[in-house]
Protein backbone atom coordinates (compact mmCIF):
# COMPACT_ATOMS: atom_id res chain seq x y z
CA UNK A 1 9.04 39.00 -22.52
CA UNK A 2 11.34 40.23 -19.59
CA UNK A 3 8.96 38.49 -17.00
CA UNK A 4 9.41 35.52 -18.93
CA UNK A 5 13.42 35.87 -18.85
CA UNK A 6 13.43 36.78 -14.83
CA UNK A 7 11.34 33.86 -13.53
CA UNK A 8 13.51 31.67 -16.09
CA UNK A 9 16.13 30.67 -13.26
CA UNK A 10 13.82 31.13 -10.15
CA UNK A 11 12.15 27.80 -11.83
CA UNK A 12 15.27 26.59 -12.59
CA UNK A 13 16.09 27.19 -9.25
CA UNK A 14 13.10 25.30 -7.82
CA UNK A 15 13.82 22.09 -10.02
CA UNK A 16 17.34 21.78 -9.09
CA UNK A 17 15.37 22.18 -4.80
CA UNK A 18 13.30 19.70 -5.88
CA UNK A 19 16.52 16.92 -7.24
CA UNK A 20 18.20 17.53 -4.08
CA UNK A 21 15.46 17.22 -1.54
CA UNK A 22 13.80 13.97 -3.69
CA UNK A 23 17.57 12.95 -3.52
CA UNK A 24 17.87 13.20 0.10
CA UNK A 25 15.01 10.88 0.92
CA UNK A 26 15.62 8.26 -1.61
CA UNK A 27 19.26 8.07 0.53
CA UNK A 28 17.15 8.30 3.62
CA UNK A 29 14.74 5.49 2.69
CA UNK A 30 17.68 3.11 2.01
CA UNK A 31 19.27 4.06 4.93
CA UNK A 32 15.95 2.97 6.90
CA UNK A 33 15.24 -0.37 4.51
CA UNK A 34 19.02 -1.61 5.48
CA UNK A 35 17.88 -1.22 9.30
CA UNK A 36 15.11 -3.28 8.74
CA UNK A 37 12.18 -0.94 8.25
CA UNK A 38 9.72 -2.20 5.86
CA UNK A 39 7.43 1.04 5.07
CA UNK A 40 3.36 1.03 4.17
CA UNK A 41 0.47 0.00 5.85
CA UNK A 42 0.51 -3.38 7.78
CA UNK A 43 -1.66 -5.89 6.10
CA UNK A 44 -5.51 -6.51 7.09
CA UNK A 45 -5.24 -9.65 6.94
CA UNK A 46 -2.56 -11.88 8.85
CA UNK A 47 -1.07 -15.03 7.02
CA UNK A 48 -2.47 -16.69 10.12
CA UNK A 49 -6.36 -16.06 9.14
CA UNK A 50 -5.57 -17.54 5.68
CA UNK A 51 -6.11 -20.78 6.97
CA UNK A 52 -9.68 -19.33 8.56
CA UNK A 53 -10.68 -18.13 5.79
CA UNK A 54 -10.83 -20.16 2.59
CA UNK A 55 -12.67 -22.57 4.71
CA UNK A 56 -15.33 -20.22 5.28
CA UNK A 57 -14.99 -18.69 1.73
CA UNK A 58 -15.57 -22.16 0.44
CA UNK A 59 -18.84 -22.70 2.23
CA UNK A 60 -21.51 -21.31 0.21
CA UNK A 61 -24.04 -20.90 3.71
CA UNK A 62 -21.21 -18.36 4.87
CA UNK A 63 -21.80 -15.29 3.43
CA UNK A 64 -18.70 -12.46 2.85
CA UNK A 65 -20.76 -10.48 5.73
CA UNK A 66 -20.16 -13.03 8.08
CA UNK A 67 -16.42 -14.06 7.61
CA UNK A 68 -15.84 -10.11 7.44
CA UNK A 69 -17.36 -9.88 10.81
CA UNK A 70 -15.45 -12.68 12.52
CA UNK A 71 -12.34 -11.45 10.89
CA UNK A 72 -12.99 -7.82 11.87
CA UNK A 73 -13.10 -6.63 8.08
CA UNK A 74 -14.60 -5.20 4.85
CA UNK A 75 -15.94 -6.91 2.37
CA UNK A 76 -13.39 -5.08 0.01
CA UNK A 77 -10.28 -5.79 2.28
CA UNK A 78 -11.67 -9.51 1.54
CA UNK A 79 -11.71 -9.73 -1.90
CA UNK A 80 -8.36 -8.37 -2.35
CA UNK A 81 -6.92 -11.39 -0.42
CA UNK A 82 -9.32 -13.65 -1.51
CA UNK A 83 -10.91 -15.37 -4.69
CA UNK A 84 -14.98 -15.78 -5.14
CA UNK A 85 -14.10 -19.26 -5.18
CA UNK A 86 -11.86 -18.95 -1.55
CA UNK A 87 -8.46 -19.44 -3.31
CA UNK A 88 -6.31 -16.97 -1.92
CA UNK A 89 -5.04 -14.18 -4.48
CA UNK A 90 -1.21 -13.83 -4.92
C-alpha cells in the first residue's frame, strides 16, 4: 500500500513531462508548417510519371514488372497510385 501511495505523484509527475514536451512540438511543428515545411516522406511517384503511367497500365502486354522497372519502383509503390485498370487512385 505505501509503494502504491509514493510512486502515485512520480507518475503524476511523468504525465504532466509528457503534456509539456508533446506540447512543445505540436508549437514547434506549426512553427515549421507556417515556414513552409511540409513533413513525411516525398512521394515515389512524381505527378509528372502519371501521364507515363496509365498508358502503360492500360496496355495489357505491359506487365506491373516492367512499368516498375522503367519507373524505378515496386510493384506495391504502384498499386497505391494506381488502379488494376490504370486509373490513377485519389
Amino acid at each position: 500500500m505505501q509503494a502504491r501511495l509514493a510512486f502515485q505523484p512520480s507518475g503524476a509527475l511523468a504525465e504532466i513531462e509528457h503534456e509539456v514536451a508533446r506540447e512543445r512540438t505540436m508549437v514547434r511543428l506549426r512553427a515549421a508548417r507556417k515556414r513552409g515545411w511540409m513533413g513525411g516522406r516525398p512521394p515515389s511517384l512524381a505527378e509528372d510519371d502519371m501521364p507515363r503511367v496509365q498508358p502503360l497500365a492500360n496496355n495489357p502486354d505491359v506487365s506491373k514488372g516492367q512499368i516498375c522497372e522503367q519507373l524505378d519502383t515496386q510493384k506495391p509503390t504502384l498499386d497505391l497510385y494506381v488502379r488494376p485498370k490504370g486509373k490513377r487512385r485519389t
